[in-house]
N, C-alpha and C. Protein backbone atom coordinates (compact mmCIF):
# COMPACT_ATOMS: atom_id res chain seq x y z
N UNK A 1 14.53 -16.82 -14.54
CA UNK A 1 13.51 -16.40 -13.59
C UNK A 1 14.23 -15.86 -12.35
N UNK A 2 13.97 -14.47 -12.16
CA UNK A 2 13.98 -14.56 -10.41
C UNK A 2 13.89 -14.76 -9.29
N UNK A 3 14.99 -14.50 -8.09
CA UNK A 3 14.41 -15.05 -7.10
C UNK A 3 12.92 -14.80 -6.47
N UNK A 4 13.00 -13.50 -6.51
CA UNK A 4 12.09 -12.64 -6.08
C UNK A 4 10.60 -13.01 -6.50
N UNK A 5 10.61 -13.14 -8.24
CA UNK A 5 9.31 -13.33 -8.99
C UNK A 5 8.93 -15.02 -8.63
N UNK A 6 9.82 -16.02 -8.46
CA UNK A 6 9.66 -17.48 -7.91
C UNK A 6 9.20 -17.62 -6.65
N UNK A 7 9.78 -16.79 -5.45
CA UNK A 7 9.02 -16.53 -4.40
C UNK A 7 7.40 -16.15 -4.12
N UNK A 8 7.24 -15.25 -5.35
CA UNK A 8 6.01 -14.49 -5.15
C UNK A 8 5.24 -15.66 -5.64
N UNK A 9 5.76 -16.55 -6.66
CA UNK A 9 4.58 -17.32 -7.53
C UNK A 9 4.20 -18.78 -5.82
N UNK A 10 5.16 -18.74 -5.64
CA UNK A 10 5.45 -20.17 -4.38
C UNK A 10 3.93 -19.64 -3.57
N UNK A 11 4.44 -18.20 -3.14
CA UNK A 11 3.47 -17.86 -1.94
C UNK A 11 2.01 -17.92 -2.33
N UNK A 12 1.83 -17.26 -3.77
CA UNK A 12 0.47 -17.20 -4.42
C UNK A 12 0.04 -18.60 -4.21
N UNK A 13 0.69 -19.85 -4.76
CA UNK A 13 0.31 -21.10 -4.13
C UNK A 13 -0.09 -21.76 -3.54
N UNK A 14 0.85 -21.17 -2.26
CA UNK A 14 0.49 -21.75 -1.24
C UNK A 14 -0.37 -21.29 -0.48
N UNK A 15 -0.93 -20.17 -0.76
CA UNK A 15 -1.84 -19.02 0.07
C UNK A 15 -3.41 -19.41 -0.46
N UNK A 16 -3.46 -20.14 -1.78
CA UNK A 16 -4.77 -20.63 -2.35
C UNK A 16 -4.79 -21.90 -1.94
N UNK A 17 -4.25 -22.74 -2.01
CA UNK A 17 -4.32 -23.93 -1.80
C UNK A 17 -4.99 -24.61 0.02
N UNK A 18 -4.16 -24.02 1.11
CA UNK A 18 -5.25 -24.35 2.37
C UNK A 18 -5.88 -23.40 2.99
N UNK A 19 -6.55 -23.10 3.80
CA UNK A 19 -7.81 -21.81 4.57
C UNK A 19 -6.60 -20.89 5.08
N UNK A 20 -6.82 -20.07 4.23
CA UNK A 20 -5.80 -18.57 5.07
C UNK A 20 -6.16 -18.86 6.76
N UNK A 21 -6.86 -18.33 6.76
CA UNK A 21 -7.07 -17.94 8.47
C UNK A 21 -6.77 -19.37 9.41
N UNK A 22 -6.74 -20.35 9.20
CA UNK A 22 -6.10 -21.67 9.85
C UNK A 22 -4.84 -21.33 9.57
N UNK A 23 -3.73 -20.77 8.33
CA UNK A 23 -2.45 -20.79 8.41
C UNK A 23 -1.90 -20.11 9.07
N UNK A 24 -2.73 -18.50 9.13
CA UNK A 24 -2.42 -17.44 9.99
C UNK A 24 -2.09 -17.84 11.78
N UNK A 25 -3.13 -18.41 11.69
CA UNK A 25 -2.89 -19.04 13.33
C UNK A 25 -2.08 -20.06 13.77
N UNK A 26 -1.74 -20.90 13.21
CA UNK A 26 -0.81 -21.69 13.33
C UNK A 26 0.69 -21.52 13.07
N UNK A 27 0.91 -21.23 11.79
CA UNK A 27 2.46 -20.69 11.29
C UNK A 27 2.48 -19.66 10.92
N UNK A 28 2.29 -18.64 10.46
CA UNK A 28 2.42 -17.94 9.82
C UNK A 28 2.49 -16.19 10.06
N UNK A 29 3.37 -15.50 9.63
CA UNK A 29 3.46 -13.98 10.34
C UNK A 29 2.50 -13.37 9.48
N UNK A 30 2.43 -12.27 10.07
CA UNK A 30 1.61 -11.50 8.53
C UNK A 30 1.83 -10.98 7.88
N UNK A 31 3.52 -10.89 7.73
CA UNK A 31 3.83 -10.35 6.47
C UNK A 31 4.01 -11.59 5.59
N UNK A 32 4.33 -12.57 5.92
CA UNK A 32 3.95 -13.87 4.96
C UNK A 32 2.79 -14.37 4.45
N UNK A 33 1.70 -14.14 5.60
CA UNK A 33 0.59 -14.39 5.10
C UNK A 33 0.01 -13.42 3.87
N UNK A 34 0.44 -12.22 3.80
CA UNK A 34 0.22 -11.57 2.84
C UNK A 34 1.02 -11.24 1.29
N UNK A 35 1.83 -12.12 1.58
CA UNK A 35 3.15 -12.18 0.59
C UNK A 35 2.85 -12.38 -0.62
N UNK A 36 1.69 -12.97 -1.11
CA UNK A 36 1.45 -13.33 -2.27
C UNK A 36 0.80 -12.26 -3.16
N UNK A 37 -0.39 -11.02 -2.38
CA UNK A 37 -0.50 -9.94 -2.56
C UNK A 37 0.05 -9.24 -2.43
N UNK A 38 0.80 -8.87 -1.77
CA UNK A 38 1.99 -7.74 -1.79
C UNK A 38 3.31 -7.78 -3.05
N UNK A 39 3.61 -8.82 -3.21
CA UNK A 39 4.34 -9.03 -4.20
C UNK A 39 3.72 -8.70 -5.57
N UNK A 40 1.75 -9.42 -5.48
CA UNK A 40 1.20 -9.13 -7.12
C UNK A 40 1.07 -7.54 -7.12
N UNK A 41 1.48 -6.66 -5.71
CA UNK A 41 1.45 -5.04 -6.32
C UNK A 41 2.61 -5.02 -6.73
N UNK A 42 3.82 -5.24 -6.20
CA UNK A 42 5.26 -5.28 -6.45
C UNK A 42 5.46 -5.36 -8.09
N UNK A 43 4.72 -6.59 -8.76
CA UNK A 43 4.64 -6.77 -9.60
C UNK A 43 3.64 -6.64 -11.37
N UNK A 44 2.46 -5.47 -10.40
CA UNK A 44 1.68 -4.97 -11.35
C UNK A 44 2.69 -3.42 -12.36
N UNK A 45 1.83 -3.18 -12.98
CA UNK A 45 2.83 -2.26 -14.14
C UNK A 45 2.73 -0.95 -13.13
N UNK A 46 1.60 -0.56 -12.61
CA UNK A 46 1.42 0.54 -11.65
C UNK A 46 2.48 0.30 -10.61
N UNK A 47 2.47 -0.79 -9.85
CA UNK A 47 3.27 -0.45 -8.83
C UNK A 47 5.02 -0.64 -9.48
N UNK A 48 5.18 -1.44 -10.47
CA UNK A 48 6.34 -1.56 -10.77
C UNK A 48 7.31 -0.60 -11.35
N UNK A 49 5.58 0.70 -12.12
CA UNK A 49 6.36 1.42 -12.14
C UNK A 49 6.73 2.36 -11.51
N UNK A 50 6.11 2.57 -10.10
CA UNK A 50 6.42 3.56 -9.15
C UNK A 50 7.71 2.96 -8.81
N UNK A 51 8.02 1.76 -8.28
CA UNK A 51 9.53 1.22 -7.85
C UNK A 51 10.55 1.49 -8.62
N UNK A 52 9.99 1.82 -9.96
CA UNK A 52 11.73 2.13 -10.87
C UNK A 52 11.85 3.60 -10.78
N UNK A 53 10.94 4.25 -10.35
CA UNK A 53 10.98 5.53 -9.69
C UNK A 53 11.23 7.03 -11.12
N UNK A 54 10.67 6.09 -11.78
CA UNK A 54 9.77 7.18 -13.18
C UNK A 54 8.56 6.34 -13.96
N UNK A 55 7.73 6.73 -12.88
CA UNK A 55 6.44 6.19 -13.04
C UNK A 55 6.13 7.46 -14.09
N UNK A 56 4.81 7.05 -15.39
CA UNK A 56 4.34 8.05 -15.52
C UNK A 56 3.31 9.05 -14.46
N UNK A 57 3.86 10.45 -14.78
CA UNK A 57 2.91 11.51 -14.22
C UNK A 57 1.87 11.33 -14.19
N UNK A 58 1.03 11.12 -14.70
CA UNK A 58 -0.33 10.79 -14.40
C UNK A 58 -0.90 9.77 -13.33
N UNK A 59 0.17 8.66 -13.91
CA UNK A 59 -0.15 7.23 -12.59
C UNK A 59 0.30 7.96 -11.13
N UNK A 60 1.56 8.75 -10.90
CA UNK A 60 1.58 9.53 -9.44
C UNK A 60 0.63 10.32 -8.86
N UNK A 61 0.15 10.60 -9.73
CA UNK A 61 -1.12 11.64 -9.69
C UNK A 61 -2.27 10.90 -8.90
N UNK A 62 -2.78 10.03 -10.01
CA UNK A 62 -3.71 9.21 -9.32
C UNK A 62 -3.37 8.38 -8.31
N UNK A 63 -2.21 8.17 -8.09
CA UNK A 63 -1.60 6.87 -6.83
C UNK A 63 -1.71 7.76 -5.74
N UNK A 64 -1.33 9.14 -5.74
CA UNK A 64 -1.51 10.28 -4.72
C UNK A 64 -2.56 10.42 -4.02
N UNK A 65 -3.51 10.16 -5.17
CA UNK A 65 -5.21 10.67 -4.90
C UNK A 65 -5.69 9.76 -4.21
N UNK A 66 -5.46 8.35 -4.64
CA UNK A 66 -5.75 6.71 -4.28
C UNK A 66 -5.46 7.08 -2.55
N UNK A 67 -3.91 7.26 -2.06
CA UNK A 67 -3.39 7.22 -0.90
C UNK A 67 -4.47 8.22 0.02
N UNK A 68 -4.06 9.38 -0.83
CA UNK A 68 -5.36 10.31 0.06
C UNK A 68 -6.58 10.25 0.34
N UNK A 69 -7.13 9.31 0.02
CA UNK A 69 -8.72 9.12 0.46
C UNK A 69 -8.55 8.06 1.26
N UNK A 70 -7.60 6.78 1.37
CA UNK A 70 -7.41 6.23 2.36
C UNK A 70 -7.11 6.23 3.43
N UNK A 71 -5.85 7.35 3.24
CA UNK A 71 -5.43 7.93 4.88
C UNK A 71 -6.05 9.18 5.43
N UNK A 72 -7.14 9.87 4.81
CA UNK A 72 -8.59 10.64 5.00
C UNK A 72 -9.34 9.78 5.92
N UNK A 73 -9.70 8.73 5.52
CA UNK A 73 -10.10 7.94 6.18
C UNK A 73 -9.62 6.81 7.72
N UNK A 74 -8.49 6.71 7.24
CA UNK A 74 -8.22 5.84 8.13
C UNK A 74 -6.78 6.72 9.56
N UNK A 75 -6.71 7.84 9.04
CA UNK A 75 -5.47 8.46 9.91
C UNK A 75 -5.55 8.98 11.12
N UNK A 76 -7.45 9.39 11.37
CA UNK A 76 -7.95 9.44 12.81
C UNK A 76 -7.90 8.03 13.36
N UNK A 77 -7.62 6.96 12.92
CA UNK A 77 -7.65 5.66 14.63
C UNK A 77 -6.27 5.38 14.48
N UNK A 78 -5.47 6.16 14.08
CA UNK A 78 -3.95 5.75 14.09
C UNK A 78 -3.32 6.40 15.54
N UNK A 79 -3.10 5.01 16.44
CA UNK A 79 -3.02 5.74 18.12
C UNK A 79 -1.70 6.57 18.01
N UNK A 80 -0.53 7.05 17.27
CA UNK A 80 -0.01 8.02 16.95
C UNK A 80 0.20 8.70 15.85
N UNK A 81 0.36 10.04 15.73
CA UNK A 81 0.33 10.52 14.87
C UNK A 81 1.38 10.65 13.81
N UNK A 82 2.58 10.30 14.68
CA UNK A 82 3.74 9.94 13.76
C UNK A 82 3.50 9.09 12.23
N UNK A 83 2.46 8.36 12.55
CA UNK A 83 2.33 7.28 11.34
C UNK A 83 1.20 8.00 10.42
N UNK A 84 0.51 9.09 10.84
CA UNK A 84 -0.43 9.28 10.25
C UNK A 84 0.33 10.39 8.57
N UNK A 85 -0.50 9.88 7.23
CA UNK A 85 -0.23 10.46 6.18
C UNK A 85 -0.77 11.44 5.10
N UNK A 86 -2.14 11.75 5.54
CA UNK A 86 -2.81 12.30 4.86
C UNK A 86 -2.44 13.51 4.20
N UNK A 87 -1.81 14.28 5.26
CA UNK A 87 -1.27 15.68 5.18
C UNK A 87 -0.54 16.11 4.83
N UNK A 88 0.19 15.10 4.41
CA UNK A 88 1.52 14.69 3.51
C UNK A 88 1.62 14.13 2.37
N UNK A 89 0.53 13.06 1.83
CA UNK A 89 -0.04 12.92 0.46
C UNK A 89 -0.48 14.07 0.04
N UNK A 90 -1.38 14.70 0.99
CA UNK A 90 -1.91 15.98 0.21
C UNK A 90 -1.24 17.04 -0.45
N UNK A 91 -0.07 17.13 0.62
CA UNK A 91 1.26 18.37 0.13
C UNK A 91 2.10 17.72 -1.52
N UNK A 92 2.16 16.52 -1.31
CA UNK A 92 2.51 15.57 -2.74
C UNK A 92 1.29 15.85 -3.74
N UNK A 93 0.38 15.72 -3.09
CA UNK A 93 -0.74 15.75 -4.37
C UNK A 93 -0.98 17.29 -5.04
N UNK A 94 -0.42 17.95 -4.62
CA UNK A 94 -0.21 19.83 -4.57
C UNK A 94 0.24 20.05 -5.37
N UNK A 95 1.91 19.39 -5.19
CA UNK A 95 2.87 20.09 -5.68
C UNK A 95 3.30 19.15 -6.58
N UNK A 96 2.50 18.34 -7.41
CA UNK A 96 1.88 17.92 -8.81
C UNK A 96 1.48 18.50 -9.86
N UNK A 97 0.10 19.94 -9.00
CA UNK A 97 -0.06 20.60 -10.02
C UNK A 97 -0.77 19.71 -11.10
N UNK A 98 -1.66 18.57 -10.86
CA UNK A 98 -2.54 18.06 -11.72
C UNK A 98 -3.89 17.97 -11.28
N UNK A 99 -4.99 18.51 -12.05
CA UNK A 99 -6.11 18.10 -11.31
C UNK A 99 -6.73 16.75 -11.49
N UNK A 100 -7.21 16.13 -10.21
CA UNK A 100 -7.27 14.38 -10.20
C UNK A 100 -8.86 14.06 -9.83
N UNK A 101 -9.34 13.45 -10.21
CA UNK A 101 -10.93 13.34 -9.64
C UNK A 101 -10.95 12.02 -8.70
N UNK A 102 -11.50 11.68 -7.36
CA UNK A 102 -11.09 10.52 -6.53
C UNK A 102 -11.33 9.05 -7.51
N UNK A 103 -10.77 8.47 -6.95
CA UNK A 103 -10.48 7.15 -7.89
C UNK A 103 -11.69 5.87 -7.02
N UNK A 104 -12.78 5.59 -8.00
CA UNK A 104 -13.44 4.81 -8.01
C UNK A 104 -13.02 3.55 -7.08
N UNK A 105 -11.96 3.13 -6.76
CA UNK A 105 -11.60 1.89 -6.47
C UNK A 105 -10.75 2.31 -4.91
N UNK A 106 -10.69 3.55 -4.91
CA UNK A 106 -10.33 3.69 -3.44
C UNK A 106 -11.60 4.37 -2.44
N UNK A 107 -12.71 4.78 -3.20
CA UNK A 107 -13.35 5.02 -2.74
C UNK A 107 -14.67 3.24 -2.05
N UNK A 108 -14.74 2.65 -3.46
CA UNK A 108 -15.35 1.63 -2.77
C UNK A 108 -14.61 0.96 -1.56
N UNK A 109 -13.23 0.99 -1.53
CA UNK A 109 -12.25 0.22 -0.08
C UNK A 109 -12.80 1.38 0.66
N UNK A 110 -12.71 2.05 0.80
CA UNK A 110 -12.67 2.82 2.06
C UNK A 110 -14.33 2.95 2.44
N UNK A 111 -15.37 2.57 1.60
CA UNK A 111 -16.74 2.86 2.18
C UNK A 111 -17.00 1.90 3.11
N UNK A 112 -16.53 0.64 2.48
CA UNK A 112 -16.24 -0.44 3.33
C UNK A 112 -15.56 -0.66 5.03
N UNK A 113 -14.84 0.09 5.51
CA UNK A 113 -13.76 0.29 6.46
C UNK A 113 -14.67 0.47 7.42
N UNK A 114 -15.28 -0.11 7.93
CA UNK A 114 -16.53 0.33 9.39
C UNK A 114 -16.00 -0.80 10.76
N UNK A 115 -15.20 -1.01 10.32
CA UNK A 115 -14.84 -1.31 12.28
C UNK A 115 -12.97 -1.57 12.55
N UNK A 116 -12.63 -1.72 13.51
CA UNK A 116 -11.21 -1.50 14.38
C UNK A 116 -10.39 -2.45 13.66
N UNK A 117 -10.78 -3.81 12.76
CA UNK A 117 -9.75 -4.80 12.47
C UNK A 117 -9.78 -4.38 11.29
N UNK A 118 -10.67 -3.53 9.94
CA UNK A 118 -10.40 -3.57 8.36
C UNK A 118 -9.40 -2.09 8.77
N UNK A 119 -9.71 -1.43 9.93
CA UNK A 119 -8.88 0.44 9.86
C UNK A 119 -7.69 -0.33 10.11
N UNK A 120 -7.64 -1.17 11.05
CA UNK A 120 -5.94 -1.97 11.49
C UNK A 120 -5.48 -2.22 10.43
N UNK A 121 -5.82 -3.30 9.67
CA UNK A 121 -5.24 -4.36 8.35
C UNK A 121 -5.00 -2.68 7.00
N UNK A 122 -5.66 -1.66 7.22
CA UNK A 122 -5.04 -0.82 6.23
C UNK A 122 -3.86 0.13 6.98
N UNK A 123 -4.00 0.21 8.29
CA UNK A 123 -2.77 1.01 8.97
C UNK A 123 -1.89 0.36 8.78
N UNK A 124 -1.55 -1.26 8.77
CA UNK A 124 -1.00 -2.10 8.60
C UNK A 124 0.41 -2.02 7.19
N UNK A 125 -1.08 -2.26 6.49
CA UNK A 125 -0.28 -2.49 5.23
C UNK A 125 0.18 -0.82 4.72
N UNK A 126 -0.59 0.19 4.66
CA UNK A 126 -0.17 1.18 3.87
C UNK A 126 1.13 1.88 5.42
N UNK A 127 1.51 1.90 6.18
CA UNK A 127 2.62 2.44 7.72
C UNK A 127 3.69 1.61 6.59
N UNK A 128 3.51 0.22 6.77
CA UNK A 128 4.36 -0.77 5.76
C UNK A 128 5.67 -0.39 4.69
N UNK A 129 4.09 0.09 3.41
CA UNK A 129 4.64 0.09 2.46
C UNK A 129 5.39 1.86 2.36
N UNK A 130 4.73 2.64 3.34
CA UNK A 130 5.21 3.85 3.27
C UNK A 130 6.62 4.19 3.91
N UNK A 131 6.84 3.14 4.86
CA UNK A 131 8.33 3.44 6.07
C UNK A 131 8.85 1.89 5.20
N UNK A 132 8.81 1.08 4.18
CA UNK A 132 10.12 0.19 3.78
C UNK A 132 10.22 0.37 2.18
N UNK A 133 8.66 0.08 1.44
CA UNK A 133 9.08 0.39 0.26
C UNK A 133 9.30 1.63 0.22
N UNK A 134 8.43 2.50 0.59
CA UNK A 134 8.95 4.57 0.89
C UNK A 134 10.40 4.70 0.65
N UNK A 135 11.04 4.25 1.38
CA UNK A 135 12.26 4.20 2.14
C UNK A 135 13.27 4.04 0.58
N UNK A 136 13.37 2.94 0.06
CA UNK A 136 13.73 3.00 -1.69
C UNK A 136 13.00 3.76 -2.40
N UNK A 137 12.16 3.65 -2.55
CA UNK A 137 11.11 4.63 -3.76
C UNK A 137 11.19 6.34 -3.58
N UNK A 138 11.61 6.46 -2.23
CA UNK A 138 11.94 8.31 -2.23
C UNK A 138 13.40 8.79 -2.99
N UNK A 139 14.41 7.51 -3.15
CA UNK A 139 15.38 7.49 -3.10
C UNK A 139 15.68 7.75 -4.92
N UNK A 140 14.87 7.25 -5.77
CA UNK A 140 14.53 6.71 -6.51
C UNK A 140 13.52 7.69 -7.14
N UNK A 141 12.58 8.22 -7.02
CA UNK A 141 11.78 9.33 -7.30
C UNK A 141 12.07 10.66 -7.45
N UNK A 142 13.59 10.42 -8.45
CA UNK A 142 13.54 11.99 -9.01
C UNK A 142 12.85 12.23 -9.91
N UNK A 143 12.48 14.26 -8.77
CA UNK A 143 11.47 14.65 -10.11
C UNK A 143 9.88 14.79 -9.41
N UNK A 144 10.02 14.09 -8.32
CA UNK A 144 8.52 13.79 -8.10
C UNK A 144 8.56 14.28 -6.41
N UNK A 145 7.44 14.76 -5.71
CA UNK A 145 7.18 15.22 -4.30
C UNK A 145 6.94 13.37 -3.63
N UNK A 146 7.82 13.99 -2.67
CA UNK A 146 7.95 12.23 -1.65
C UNK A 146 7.38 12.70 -0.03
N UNK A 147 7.15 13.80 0.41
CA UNK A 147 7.20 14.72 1.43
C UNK A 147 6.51 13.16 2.14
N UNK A 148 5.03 12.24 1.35
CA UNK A 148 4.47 11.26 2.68
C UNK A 148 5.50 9.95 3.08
N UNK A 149 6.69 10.19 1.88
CA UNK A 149 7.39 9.01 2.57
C UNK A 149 8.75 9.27 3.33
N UNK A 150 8.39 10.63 3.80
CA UNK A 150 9.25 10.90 4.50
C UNK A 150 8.89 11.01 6.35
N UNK A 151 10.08 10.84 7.59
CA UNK A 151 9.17 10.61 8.41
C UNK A 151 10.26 11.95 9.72
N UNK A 152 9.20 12.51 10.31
CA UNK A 152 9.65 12.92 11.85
C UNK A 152 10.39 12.02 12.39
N UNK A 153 10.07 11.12 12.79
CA UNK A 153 10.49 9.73 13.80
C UNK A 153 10.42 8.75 12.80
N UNK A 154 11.46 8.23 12.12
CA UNK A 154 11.35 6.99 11.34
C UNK A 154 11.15 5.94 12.50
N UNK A 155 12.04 5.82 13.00
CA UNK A 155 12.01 4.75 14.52
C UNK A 155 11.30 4.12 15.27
N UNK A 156 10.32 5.67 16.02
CA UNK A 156 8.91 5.75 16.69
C UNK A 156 8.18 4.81 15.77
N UNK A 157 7.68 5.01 13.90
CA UNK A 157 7.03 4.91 13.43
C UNK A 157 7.06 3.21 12.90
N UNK A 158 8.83 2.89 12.82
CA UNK A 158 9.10 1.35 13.05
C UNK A 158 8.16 0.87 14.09
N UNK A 159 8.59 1.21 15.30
CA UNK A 159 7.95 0.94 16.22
C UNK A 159 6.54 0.36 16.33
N UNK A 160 6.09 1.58 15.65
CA UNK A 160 4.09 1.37 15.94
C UNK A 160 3.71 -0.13 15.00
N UNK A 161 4.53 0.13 13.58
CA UNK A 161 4.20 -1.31 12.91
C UNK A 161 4.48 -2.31 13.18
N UNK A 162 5.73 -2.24 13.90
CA UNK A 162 5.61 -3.81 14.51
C UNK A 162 4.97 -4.10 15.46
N UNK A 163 4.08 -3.19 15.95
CA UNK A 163 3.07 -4.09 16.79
C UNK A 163 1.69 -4.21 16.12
N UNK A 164 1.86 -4.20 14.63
CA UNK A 164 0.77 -3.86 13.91
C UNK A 164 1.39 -5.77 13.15
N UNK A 165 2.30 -5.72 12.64
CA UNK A 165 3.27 -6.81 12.61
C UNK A 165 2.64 -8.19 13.37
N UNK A 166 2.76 -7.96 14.57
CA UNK A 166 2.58 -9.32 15.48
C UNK A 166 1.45 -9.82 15.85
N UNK A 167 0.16 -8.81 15.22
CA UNK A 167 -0.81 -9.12 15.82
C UNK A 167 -1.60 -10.16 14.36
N UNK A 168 -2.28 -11.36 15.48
CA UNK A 168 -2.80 -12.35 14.47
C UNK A 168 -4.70 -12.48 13.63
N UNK A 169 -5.23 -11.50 14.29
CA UNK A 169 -6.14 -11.11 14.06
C UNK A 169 -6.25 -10.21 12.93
N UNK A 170 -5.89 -9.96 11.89
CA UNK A 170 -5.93 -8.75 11.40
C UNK A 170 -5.20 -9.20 9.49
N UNK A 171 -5.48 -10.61 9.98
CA UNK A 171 -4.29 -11.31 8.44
C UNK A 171 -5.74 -11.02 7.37
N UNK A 172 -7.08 -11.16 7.49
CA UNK A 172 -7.97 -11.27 6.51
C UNK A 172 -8.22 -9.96 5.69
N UNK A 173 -7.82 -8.75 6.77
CA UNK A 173 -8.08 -7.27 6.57
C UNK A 173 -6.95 -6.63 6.13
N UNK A 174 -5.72 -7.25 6.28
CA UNK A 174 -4.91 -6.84 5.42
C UNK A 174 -4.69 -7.23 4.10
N UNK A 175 -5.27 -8.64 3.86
CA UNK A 175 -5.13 -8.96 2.50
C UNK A 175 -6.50 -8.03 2.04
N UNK A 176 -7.21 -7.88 2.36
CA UNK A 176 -8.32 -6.87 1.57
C UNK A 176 -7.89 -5.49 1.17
N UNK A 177 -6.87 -5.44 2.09
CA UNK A 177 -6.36 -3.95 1.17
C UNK A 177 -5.26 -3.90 0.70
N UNK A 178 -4.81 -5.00 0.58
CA UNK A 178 -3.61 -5.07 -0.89
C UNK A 178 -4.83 -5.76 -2.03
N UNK A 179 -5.74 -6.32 -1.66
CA UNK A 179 -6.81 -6.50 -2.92
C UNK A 179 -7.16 -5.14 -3.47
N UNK A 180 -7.19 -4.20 -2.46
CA UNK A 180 -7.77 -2.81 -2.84
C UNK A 180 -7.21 -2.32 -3.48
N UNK A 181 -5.88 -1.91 -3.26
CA UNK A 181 -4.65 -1.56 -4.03
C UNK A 181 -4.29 -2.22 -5.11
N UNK A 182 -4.52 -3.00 -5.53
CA UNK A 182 -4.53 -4.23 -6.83
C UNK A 182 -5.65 -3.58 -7.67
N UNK A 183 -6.93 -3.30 -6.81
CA UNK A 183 -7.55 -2.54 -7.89
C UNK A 183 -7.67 -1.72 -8.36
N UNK A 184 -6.91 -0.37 -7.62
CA UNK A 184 -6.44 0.88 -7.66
C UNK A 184 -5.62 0.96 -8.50
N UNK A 185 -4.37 0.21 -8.86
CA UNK A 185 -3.55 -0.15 -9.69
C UNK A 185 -4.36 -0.65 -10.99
N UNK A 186 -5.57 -1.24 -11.03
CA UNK A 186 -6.17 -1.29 -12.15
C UNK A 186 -7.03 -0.67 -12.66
N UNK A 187 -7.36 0.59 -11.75
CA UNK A 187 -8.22 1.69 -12.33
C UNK A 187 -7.25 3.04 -12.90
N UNK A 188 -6.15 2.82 -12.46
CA UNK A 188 -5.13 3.75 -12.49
C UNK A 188 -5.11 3.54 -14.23
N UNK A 189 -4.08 2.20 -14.30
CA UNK A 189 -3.89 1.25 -15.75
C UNK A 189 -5.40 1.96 -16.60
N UNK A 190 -6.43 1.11 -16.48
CA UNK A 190 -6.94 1.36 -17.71
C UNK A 190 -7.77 2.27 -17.67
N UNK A 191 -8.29 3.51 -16.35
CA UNK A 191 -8.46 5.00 -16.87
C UNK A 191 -7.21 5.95 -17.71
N UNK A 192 -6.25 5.98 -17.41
CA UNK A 192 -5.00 6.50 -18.11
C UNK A 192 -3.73 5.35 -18.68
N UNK A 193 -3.70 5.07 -19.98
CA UNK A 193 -3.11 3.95 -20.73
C UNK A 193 -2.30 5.01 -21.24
N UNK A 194 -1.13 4.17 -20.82
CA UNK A 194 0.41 5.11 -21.21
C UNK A 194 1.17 3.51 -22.04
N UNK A 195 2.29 4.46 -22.96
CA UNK A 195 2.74 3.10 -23.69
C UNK A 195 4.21 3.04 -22.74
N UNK A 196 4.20 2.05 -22.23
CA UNK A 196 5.38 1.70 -21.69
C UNK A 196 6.41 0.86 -22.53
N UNK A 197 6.68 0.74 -23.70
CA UNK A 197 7.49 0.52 -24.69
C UNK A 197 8.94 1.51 -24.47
C-alpha cells in the first residue's frame, strides 16, 4: 500500500467520523479539511488518468467542457484576473477539435453557485488544482493543449490562493465542489467507457 493511498483512506475517516465544520474551526486548514475529497479525485480513473498525462481523448474533451462552464461561471467574482480561466479552457477546448455537448454534472454545480462563499470554495479549489496539480500535469500532457494551466504571473496567482487558503469560512463550499468534480468524473466515466486494460 501507499503512502499517499493510506493517507487518503486516514483522512476519508477521519473527515466522517466528527462534524466537519467544528473541525474546520478548531484544527484544521482547508486543505486538510478537504483532503479526503481531493485525494478521492486524485484517485478516481478520470482524474488518475489525467495525472499520468495520457488520459483518453475524449475524457480531455469532456474535462475541458466540465472546467469551462465552471469558470463561465465563476471567473467574473475572481478579484483578479490573473486567476481567472475560462479563456484559456476555451482555447484548450478548440484546439481539441472535438465537438462536446455541456456535461450534465457541471451544469447542476454551477446552477447551484448563488452567493460569495459556494463562488469562493470553487475559486478555491479549481486556482488550486490548476497552479499545483496544473503545474505536473502540463508537464506530463504530451499531445494535449495545457494553454489553462499555464500562468502570466504564476506568483501573483500563488498569492491570491493563499488567501483563499486561510480563510475558515469556506471549508463546506469547497468540499461541494470536489463533490462536483467527483461527479463530473462520473459522468465523464460512464457517458464515454474506454477500456483501460
Amino acid at each position: 500500500m501507499n503512502n499517499k493511498s493510506e493517507k487518503c483512506r486516514n483522512a476519508q475517516a477521519t473527515v466522517g467520523v466528527v462534524k466537519r465544520r467544528l473541525i474546520m474551526k478548531i484544527d484544521k486548514s482547508l486543505s486538510e479539511y478537504t483532503r479526503d475529497l481531493h485525494c478521492a479525485c486524485e484517485e478516481h480513473d478520470v482524474g488518475g488518468a489525467m495525472a499520468t498525462g495520457n488520459p483518453p481523448r475524449i475524457w480531455y474533451v469532456a474535462w475541458l467542457m466540465a472546467l469551462y462552464q465552471i469558470h463561465a461561471a465563476i471567473d467574473a467574482f475572481c478579484e483578479d484576473p490573473v486567476i481567472t480561466r475560462a479563456k484559456e479552457v476555451m482555447q484548450d477546448y478548440i484546439a481539441m477539435n472535438t465537438e462536446m455537448y455541456a456535461l450534465d454534472a457541471a451544469y447542476d454545480y454551477v446552477s447551484q453557485l448563488n452567493d460569495a462563499k459556494k463562488i469562493a470554495g470553487a475559486i478555491y479549489v479549481l486556482t488550486g488544482a490548476h497552479l499545483m496539480g496544473g503545474e505536473i500535469m502540463k508537464r506530463r500532457l504530451e499531445g494535449f493543449p495545457t494553454k489553462h494551466l499555464e500562468w502570466d504571473d504564476r506568483k501573483k496567482a500563488i498569492s491570491i490562493l493563499q488567501l483563499y487558503r486561510t480563510r475558515d469560512d469556506i471549508g463546506e463550499e469547497a468540499r461541494d465542489c470536489f463533490k462536483a468534480l467527483l461527479n463530473i468524473m462520473d459522468e465523464i466515466k460512464n457517458k464515454y467507457p474506454v477500456n483501460r486494460e
